[in-house]
C-alpha atoms as a PDB file:
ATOM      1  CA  UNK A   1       0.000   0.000   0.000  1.00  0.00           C
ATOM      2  CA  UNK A   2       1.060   3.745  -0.799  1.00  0.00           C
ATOM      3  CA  UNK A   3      -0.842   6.669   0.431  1.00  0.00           C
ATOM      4  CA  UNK A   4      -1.192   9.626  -1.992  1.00  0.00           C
ATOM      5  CA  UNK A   5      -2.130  12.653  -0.867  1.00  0.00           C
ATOM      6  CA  UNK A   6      -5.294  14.285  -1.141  1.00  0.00           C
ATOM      7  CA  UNK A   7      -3.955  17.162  -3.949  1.00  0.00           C
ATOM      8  CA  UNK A   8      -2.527  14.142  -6.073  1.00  0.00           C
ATOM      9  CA  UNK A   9      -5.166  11.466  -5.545  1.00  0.00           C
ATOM     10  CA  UNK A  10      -7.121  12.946  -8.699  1.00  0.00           C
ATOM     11  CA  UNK A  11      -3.486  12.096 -10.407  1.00  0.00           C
ATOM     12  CA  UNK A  12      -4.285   7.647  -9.806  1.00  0.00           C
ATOM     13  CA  UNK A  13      -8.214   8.136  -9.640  1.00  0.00           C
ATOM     14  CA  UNK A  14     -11.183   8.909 -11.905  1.00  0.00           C
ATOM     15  CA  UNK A  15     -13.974  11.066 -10.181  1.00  0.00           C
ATOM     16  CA  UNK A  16     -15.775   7.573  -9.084  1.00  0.00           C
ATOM     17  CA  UNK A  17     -12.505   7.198  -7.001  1.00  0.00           C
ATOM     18  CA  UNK A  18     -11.522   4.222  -9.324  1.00  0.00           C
ATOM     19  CA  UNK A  19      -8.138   3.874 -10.498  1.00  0.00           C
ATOM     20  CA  UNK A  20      -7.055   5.832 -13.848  1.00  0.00           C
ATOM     21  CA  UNK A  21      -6.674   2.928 -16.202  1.00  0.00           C
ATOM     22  CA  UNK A  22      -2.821   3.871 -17.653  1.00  0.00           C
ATOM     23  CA  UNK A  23      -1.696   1.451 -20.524  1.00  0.00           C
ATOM     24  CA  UNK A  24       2.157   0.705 -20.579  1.00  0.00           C
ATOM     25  CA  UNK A  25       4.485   2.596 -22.657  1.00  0.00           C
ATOM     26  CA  UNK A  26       3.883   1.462 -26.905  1.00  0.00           C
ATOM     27  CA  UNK A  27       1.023  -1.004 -25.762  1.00  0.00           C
ATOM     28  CA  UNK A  28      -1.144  -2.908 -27.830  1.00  0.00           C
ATOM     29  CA  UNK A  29      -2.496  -6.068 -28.698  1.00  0.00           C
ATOM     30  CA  UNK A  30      -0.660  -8.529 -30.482  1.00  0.00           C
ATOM     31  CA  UNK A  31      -3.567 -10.979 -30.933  1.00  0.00           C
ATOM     32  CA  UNK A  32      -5.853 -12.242 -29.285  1.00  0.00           C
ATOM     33  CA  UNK A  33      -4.676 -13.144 -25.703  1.00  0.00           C
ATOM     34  CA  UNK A  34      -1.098 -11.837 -26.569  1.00  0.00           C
ATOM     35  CA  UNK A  35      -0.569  -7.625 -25.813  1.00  0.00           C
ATOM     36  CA  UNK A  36       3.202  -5.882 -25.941  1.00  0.00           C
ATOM     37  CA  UNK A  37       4.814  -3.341 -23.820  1.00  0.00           C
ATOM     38  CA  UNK A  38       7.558  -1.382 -22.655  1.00  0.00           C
ATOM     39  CA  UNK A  39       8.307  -1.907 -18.901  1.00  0.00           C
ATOM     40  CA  UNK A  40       5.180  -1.213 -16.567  1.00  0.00           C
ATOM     41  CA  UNK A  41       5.492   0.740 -13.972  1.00  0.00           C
ATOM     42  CA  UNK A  42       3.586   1.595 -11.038  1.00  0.00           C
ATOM     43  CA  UNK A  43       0.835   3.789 -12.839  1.00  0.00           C
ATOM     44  CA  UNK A  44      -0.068   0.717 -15.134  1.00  0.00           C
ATOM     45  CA  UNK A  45      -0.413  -1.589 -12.406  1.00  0.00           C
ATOM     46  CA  UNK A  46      -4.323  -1.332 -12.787  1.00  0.00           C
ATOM     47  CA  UNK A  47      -4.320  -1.444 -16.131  1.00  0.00           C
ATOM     48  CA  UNK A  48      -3.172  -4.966 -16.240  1.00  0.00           C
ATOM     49  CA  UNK A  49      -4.973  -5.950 -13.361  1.00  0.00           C
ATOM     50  CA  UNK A  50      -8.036  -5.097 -15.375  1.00  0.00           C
ATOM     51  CA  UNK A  51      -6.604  -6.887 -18.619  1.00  0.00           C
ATOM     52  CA  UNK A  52      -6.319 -10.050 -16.505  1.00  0.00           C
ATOM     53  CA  UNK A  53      -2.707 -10.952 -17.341  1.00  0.00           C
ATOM     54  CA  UNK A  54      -1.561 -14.461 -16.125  1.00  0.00           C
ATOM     55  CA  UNK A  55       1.618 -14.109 -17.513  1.00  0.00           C
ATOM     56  CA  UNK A  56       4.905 -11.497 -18.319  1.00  0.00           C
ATOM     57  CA  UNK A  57       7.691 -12.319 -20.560  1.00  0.00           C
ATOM     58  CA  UNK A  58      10.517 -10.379 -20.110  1.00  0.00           C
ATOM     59  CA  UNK A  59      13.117  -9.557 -22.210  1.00  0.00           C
ATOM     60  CA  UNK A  60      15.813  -7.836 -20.600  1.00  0.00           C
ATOM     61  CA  UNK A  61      18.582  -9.161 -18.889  1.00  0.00           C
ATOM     62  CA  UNK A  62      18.605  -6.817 -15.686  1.00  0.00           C
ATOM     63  CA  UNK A  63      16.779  -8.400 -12.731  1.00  0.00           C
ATOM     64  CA  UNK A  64      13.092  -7.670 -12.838  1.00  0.00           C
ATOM     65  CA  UNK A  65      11.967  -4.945 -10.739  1.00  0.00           C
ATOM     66  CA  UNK A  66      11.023  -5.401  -7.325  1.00  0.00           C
ATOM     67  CA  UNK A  67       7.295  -3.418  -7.200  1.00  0.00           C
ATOM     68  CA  UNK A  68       6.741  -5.100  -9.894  1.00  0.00           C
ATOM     69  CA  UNK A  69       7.815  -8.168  -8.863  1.00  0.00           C
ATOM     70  CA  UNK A  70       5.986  -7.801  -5.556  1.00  0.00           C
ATOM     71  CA  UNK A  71       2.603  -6.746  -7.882  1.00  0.00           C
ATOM     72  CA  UNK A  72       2.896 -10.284  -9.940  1.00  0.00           C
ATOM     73  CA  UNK A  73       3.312 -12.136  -6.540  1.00  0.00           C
ATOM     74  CA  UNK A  74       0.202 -10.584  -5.345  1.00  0.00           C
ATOM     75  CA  UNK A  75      -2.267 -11.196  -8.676  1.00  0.00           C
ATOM     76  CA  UNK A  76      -0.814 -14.667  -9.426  1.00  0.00           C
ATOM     77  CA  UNK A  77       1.061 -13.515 -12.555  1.00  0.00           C
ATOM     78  CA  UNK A  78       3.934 -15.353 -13.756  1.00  0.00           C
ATOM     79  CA  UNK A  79       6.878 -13.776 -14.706  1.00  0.00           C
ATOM     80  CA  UNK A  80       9.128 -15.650 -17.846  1.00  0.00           C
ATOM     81  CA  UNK A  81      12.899 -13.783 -18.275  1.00  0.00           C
ATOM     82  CA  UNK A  82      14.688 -14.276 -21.068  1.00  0.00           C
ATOM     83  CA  UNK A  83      17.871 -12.101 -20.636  1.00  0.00           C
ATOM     84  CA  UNK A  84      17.861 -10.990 -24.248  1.00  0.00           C
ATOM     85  CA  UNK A  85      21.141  -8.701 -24.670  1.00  0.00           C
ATOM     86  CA  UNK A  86      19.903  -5.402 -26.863  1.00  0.00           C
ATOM     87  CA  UNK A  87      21.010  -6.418 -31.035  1.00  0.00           C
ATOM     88  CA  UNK A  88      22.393  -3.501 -31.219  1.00  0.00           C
ATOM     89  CA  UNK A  89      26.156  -4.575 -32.708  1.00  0.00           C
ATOM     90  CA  UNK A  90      27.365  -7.408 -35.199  1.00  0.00           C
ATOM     91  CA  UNK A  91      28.725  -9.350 -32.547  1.00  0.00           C
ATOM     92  CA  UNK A  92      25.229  -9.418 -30.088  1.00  0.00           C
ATOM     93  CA  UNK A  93      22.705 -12.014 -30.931  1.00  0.00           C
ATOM     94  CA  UNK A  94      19.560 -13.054 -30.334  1.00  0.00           C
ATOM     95  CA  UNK A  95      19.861 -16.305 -29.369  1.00  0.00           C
ATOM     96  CA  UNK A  96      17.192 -18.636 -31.634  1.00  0.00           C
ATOM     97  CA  UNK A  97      16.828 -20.880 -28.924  1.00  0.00           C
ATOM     98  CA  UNK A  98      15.563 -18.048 -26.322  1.00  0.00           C
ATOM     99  CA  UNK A  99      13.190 -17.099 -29.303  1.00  0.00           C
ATOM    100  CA  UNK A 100      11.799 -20.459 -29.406  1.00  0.00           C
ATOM    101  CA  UNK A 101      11.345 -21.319 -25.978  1.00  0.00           C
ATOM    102  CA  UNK A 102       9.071 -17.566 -25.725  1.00  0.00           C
ATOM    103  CA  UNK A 103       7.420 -18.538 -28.838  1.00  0.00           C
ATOM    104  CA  UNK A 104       6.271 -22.090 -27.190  1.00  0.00           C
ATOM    105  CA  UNK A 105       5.035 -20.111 -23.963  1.00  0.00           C
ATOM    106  CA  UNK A 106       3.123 -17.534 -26.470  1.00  0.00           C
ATOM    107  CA  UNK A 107       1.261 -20.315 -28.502  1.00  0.00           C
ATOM    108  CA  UNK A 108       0.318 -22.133 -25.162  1.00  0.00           C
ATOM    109  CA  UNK A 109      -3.475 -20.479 -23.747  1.00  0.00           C
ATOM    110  CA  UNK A 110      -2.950 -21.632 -20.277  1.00  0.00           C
ATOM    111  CA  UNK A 111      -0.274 -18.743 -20.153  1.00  0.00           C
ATOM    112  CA  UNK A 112      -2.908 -16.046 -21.389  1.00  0.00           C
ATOM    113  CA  UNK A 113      -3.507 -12.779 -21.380  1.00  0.00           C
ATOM    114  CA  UNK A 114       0.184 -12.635 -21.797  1.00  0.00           C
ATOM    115  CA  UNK A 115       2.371  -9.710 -21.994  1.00  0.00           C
ATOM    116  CA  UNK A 116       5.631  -9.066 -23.778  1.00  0.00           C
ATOM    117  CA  UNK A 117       7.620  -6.299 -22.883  1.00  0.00           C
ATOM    118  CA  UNK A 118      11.654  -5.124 -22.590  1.00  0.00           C
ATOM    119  CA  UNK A 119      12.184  -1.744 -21.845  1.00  0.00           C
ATOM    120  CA  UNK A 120      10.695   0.625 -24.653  1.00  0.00           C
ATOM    121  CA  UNK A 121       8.404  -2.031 -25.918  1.00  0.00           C
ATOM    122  CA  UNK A 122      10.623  -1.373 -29.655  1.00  0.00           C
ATOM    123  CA  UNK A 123      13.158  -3.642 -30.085  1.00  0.00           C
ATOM    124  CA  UNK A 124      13.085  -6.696 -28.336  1.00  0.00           C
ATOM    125  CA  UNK A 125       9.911  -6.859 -28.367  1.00  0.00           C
ATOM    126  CA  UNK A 126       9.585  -5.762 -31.736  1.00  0.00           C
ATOM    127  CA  UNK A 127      12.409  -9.117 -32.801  1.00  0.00           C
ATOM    128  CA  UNK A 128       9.337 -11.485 -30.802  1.00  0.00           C
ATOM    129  CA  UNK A 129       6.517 -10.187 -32.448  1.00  0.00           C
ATOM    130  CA  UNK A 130       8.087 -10.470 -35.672  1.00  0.00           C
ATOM    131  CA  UNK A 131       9.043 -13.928 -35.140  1.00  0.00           C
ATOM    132  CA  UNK A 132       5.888 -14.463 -33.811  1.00  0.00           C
ATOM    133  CA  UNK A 133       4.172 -13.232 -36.733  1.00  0.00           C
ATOM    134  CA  UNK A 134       6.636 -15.434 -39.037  1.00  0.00           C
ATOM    135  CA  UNK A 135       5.050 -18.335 -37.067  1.00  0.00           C
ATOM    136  CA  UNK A 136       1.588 -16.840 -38.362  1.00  0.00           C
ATOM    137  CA  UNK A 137       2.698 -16.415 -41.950  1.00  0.00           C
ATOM    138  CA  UNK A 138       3.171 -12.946 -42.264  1.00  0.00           C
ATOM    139  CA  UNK A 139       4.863 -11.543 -44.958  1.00  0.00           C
ATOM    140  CA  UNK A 140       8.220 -10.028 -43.721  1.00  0.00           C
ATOM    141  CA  UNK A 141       7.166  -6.503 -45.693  1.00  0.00           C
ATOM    142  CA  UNK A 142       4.259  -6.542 -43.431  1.00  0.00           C
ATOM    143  CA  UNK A 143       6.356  -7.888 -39.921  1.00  0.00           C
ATOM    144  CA  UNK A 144       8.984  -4.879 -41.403  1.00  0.00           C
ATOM    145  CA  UNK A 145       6.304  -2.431 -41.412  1.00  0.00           C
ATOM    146  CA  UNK A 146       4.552  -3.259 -37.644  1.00  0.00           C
ATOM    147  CA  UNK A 147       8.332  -3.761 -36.666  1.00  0.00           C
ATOM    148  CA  UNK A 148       8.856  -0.120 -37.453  1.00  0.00           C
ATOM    149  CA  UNK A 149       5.477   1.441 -36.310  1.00  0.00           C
ATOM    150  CA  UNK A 150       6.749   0.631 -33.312  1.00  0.00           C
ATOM    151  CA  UNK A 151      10.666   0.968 -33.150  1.00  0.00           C
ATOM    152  CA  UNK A 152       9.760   4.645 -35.288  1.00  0.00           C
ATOM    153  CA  UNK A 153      13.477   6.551 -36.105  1.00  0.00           C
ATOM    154  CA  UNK A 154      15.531   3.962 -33.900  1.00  0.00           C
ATOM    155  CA  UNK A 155      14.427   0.663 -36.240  1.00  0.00           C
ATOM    156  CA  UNK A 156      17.576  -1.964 -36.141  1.00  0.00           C
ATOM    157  CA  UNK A 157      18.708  -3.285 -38.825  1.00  0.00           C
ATOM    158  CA  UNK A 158      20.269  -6.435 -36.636  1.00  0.00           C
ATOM    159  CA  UNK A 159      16.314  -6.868 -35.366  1.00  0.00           C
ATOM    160  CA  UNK A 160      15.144  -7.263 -38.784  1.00  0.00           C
ATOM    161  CA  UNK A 161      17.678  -9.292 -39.711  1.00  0.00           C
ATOM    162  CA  UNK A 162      17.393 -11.546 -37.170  1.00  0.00           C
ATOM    163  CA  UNK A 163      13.508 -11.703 -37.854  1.00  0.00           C
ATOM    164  CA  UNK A 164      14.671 -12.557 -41.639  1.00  0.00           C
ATOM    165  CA  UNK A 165      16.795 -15.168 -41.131  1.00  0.00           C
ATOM    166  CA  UNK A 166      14.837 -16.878 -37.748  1.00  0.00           C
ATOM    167  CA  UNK A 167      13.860 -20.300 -38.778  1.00  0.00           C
ATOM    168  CA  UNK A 168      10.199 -20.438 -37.581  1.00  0.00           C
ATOM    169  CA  UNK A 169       9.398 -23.338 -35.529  1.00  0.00           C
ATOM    170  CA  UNK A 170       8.232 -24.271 -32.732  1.00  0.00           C
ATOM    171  CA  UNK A 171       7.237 -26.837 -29.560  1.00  0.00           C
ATOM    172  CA  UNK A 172       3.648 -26.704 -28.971  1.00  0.00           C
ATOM    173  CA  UNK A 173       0.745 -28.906 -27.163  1.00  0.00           C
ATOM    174  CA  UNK A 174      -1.806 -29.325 -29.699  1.00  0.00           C
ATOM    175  CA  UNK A 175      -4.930 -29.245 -27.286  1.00  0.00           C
ATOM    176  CA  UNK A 176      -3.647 -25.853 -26.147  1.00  0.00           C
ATOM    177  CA  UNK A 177      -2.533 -24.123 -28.541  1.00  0.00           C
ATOM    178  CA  UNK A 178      -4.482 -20.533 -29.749  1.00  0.00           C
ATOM    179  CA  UNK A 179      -6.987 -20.474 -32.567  1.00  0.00           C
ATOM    180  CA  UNK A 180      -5.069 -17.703 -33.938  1.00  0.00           C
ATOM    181  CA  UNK A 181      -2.065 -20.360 -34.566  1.00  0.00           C
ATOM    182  CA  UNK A 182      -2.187 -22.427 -37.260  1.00  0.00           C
ATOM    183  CA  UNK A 183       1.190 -25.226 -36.969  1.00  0.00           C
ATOM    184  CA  UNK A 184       0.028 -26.588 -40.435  1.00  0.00           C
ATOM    185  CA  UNK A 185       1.639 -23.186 -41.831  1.00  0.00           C
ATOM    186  CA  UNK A 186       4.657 -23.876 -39.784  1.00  0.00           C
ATOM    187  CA  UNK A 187       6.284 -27.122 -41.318  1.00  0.00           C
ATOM    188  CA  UNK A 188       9.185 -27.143 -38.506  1.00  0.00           C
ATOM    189  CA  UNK A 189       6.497 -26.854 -35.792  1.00  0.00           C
ATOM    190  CA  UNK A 190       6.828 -30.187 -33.385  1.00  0.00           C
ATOM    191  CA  UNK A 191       4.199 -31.172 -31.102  1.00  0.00           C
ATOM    192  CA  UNK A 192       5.533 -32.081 -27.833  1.00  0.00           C
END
């Protein structure tokens, strides 16, 4: 609990004294069941209370903060980390295997709502939704162009790169897997 006081409660409530519903940083649905993020902080907390998220993949490789940590705890949310290293040189890569393993926890509906975020919700991000949406056979001029709505001026080339070359397969349990997801597009997708 926090207290705010009285000249700033207007600030984290609406006139019917419930909270302000604040969306993260560059949110927005993915698909159905699947939103995307930069980091949440405090102020968003309601907001995905109110989207019902089960479960948070994280991208970055710091440690996870602790208010949020301690907000997950308390609404039964999961929290995945993938310590993805920013692709920001030729010698930093996304590992495909990290990519995978996320992709498997995205096409399995006992983990949603789920949210995917790093810290601007641009690039990392940006590399998993594009895989993601290899997995859904998108065309990469299309993955390109949501890949850039949301990365704007500070697009990477290494991201879209990676999101070229990213052989798109992955593990998946048949009986719960999204209706959105279709494996039969995906020859390399294995059932576990």
């Amino acid at each position: 609990h926090f207290f705010v006081p009285q000249h700033l409660f207007s600030t984290f409530m609406g006139e019917d004294r419930e909270p302000y519903l604040i969306p993260n940083i560059n949110f927005s649905m993915v698909c159905p069941g699947v939103y995307r993020s930069g980091y949440p902080s405090r102020r968003n907390f309601s907001f995905l209370k109110k989207l019902g998220i089960k479960t948070i993949i994280y991208l970055c490789p710091e440690e996870y903060a602790q208010g949020n940590r301690e907000f997950c705890a308390a609404n039964d949310i999961q929290i995945m980390c993938y310590g993805i290293e920013g692709n920001k040189e030729p010698f930093v890569d996304i590992p495909d295997g990290v990519i995978q393993d996320a992709l498997s926890q995205i096409v399995d509906v006992r983990n949603h709502p789920i949210l995917i975020h790093c810290n601007k919700g641009k690039h990392r991000t940006g590399a998993l939704v594009g895989c993601l949406r290899k997995l859904q056979g998108w065309s990469l001029t299309s993955i390109f162009d949501e890949y850039n709505r949301f990365a704007g001026t500070k697009g990477r080339m290494m991201d879209q790169q990676f999101i070229e070359l990213f052989d798109p397969s992955v593990r998946y349990e048949a009986e719960h897997i999204p209706k959105w997801f279709r494996p039969e597009l995906v020859p390399r997708s294995v059932p576990r």
